[in-house]
Protein backbone atom coordinates (compact mmCIF):
# COMPACT_ATOMS: atom_id res chain seq x y z
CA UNK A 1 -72.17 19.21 -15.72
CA UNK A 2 -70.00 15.76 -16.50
CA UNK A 3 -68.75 13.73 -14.12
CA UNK A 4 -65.28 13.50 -12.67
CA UNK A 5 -62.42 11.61 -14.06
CA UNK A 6 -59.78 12.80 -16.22
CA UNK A 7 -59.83 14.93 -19.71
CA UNK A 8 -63.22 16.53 -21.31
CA UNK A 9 -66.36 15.31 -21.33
CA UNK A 10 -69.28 15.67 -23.09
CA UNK A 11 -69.61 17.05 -26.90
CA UNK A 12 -67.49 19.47 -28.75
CA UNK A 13 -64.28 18.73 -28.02
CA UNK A 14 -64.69 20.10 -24.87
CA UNK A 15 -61.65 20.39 -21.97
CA UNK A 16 -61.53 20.28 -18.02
CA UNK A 17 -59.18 21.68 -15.94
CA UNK A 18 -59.13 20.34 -12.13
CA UNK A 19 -57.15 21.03 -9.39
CA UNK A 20 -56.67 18.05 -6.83
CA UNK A 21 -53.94 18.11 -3.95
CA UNK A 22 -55.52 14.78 -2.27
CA UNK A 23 -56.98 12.10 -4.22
CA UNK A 24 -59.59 11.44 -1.64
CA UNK A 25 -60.72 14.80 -1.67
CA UNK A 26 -63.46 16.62 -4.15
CA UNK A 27 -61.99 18.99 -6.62
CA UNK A 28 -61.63 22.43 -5.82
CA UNK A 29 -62.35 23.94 -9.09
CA UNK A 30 -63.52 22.08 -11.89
CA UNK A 31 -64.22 23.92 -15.49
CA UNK A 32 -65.85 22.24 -18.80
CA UNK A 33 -66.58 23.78 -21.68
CA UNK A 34 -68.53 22.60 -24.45
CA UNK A 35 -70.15 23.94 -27.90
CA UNK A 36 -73.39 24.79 -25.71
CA UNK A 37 -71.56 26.16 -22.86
CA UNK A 38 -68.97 27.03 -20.13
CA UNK A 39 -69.41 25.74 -16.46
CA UNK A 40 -67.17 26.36 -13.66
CA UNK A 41 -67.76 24.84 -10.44
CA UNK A 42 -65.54 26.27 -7.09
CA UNK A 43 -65.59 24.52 -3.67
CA UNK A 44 -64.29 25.51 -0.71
CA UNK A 45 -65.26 25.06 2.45
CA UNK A 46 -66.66 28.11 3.02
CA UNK A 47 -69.21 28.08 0.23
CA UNK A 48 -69.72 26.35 -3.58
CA UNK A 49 -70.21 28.12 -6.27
CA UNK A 50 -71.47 27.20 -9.44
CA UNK A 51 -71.69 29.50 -12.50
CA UNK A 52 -72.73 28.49 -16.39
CA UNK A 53 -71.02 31.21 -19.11
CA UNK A 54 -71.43 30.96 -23.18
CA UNK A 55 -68.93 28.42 -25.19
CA UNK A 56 -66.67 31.13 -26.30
CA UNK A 57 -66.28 31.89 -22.50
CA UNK A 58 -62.32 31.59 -21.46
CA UNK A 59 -61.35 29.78 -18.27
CA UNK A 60 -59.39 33.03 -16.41
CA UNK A 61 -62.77 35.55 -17.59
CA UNK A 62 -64.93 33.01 -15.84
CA UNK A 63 -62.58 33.07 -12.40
CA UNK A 64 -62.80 36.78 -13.11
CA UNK A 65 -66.41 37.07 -12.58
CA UNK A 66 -66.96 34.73 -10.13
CA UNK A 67 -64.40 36.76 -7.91
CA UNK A 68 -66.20 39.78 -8.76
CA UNK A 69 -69.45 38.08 -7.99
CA UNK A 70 -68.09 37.03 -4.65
CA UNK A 71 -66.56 40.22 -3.59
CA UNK A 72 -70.24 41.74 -4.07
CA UNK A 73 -72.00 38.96 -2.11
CA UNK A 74 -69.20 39.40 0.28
CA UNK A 75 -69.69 43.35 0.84
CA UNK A 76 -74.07 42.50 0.80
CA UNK A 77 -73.60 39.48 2.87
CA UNK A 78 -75.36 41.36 5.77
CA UNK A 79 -78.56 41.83 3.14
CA UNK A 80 -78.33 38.63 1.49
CA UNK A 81 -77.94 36.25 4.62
CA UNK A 82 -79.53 35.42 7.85
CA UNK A 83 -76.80 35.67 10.22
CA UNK A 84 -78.42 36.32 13.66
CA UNK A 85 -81.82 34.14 13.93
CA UNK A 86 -83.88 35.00 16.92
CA UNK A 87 -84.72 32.42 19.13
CA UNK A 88 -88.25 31.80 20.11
């Protein structure tokens, strides 16, 4: 993935899109797209997620399956996660 600053990055006429309330603070959701592929990165402070997709991959289908991917983690969190660790 590029680094910050402003407009695309890397080959292919490629865009971001960040959202930034504070100037101090990281973005919250940063998408790139080049002619090798799509990345999306989403921070909270709850968790990060980072996904890759193909080029043709549109910014709103990529939040799409992330929030798909996070209501599934979400409803297998109790599976997925240590949540009570016993102490020895």
């Amino acid at each position: 993935m590029s680094g910050g600053g402003g407009g695309g990055g890397g080959g292919g006429g490629g865009s971001a899109v960040k959202k930034k309330k504070d100037p101090h603070r990281p973005h919250k959701v940063y998408y790139h797209t080049s002619d090798r592929e799509s990345v999306l990165a989403w921070l909270t402070p709850g968790f990060e997620l980072y996904a890759t997709f193909g080029p043709m991959a549109s910014k709103a289908n990529a939040i799409r399956i992330c929030n798909q991917l996070l209501r599934w983690i979400k409803s297998e969190e109790e599976h997925l996660f240590i949540q009570n660790t016993p102490v020895w």
